[in-house]
Protein backbone atom coordinates (compact mmCIF):
# COMPACT_ATOMS: atom_id res chain seq x y z
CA UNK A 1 -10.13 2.56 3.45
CA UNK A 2 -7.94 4.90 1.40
CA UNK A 3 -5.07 3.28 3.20
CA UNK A 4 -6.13 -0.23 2.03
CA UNK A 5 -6.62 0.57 -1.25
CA UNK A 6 -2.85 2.49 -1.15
CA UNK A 7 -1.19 -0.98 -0.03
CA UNK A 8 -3.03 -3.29 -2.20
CA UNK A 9 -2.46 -1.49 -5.42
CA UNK A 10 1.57 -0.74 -4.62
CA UNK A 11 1.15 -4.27 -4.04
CA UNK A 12 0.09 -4.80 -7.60
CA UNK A 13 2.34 -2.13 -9.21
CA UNK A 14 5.06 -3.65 -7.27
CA UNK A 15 4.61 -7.22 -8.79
CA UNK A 16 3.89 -5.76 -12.37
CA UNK A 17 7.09 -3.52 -11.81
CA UNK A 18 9.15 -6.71 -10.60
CA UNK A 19 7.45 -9.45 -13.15
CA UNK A 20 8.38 -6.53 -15.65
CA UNK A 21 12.11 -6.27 -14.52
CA UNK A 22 13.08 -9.74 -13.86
CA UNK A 23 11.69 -11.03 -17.29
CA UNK A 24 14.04 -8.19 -18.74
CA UNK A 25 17.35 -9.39 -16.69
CA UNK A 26 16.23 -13.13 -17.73
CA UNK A 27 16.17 -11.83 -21.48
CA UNK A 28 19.17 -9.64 -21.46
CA UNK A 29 21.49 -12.44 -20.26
CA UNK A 30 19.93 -15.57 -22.23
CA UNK A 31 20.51 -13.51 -25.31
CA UNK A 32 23.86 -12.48 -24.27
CA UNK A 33 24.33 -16.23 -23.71
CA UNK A 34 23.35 -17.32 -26.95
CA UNK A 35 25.06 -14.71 -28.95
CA UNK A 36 27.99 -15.95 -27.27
CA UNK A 37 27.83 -19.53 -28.33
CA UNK A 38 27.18 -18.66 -31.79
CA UNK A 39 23.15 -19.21 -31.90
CA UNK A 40 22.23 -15.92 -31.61
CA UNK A 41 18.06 -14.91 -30.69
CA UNK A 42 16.95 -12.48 -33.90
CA UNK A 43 14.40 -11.39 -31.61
CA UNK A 44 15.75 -10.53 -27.94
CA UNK A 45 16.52 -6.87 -28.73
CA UNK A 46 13.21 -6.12 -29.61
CA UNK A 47 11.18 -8.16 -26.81
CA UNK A 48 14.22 -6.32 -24.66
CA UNK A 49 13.45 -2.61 -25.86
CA UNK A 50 9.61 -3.06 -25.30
CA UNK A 51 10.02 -4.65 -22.05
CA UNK A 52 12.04 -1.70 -21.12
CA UNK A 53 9.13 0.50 -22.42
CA UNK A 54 6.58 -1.04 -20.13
CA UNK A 55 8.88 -0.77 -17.34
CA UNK A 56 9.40 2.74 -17.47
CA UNK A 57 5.91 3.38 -17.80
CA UNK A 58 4.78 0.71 -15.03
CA UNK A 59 7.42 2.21 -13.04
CA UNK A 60 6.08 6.15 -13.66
CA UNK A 61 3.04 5.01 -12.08
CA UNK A 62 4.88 3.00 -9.04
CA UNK A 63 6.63 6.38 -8.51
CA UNK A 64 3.93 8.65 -8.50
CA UNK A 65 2.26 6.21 -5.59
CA UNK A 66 5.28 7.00 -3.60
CA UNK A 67 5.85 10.48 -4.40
CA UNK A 68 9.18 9.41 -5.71
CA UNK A 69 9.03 11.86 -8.85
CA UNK A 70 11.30 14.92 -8.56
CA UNK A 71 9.82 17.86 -7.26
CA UNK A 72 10.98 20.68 -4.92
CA UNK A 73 9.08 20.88 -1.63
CA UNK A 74 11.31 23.09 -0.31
CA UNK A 75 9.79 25.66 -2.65
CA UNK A 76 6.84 24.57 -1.93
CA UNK A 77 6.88 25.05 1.75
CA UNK A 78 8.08 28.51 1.93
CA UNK A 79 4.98 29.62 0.41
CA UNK A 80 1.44 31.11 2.68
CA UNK A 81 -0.98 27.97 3.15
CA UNK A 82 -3.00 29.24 1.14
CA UNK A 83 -0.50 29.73 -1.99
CA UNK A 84 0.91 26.31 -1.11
CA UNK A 85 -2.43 24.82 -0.97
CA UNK A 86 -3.41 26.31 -4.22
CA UNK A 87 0.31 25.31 -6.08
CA UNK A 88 -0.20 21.93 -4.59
CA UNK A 89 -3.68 21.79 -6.22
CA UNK A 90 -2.55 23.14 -9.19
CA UNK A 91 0.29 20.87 -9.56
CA UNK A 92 -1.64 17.73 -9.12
CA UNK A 93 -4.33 19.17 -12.01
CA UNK A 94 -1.41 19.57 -14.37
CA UNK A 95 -0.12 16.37 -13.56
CA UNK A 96 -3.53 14.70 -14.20
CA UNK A 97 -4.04 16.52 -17.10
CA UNK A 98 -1.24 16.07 -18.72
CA UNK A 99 -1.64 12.17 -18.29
CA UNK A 100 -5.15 12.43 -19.63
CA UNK A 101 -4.19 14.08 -22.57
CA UNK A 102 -1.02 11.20 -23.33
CA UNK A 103 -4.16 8.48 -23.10
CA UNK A 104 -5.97 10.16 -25.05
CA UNK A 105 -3.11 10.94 -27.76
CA UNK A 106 -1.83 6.90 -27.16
CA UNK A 107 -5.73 6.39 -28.16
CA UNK A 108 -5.40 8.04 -31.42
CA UNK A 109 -2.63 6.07 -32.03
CA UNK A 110 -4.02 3.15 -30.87
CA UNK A 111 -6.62 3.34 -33.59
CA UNK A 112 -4.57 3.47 -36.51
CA UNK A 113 -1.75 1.72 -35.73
CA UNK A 114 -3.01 -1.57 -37.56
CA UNK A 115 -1.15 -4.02 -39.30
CA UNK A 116 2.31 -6.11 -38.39
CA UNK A 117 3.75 -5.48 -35.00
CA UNK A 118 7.20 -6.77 -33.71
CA UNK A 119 8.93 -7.66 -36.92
CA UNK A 120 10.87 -10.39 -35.53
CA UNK A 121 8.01 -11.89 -33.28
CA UNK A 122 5.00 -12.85 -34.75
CA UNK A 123 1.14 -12.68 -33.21
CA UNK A 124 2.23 -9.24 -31.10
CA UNK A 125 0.57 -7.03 -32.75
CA UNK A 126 1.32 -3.00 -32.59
CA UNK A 127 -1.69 -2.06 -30.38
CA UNK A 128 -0.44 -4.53 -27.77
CA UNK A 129 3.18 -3.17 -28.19
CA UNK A 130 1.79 0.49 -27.44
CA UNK A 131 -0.63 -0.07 -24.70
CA UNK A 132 1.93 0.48 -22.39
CA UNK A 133 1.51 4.36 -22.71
CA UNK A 134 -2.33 4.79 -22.00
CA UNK A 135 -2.15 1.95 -19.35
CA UNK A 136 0.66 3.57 -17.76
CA UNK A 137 -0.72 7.11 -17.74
CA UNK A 138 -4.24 5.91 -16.56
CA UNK A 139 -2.56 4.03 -13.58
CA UNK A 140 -0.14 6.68 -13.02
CA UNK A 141 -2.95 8.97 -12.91
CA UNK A 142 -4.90 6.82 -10.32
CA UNK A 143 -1.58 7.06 -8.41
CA UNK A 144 -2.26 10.33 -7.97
CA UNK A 145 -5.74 10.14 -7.11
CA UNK A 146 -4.81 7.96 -4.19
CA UNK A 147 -2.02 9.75 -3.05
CA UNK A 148 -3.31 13.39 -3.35
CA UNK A 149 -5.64 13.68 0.22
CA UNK A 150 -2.12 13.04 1.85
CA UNK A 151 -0.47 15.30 -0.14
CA UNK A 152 -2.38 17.98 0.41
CA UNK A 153 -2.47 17.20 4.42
CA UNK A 154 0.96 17.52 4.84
CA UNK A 155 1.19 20.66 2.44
CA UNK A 156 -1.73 21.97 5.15
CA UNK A 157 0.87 21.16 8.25
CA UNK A 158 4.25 22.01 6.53
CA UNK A 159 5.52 18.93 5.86
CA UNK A 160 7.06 17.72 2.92
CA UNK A 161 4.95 14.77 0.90
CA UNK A 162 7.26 11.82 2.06
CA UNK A 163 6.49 12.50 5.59
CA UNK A 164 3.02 11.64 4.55
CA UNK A 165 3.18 9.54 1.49
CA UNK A 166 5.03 6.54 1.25
């Protein structure tokens, strides 16, 4: 079941991730077009900088699913089972917790961050513009929610996490 639910969410991250990346590319290069021929878009840059924002944190949470974050295993391994066990536990609360407390930060901010939003394009409000940072935490923390249980399997048997995760 776990394993379903780990293929149809990269699935989804995947398509967010790539919907995310190719609107970007389409941007960058129609308003490097347009510059060029003199009718310039006054608001590419912007829409470009907060696609760029969502990507990144779209793409934290496609990285956590596949372990792809740096980390040193090798460390890891060296350690008793029992200390490795416990680090690898501890690691994933931190993780978790520090991504709980960004959503609930991006929260805070979500509440009083009223009024315009993207100065050159109108109707997108500020809210919208930030909801990339409690979005991306809370799926970045479910990333590690599915991914843990194989994590800490392959901590158990001495294997690094992309022997079991990915």
């Amino acid at each position: 079941m776990l394993g379903l639910l780990h293929t149809l969410y990269a699935r989804l991250l995947e398509a967010i991730v790539l919907l995310l990346i190719s609107s970007m590319a389409i941007l960058v290069v129609a308003g490097f077009s347009f510059r060029r021929f003199g009718a310039a878009l006054i608001w590419y840059d912007e829409v470009a900088a907060l696609l760029l924002c969502w990507l990144t944190f779209y793409g934290a949470a496609l990285a956590a699913l596949r372990r792809a974050h740096m980390a040193v295993p090798g460390l890891v391994l060296a350690m008793p089972l029992r200390l490795r066990l416990g680090v690898g536990v501890m690691v994933e609360l931190l993780t978790i917790g520090f991504m709980a407390l960004l959503i609930y930060y991006a929260m805070q901010l979500q509440a009083i961050l009223i009024g315009p939003g993207l100065a050159s394009v109108r109707g997108v409000s500020l809210q919208m513009v930030q909801s990339a940072i409690p979005i991306g935490a809370t799926l970045f923390i479910i990333s590690q929610l599915i991914t843990a249980p194989a994590v800490f399997r392959a901590l158990a048997r001495g294997q690094t996490y992309g022997d079991e995760v990915g």
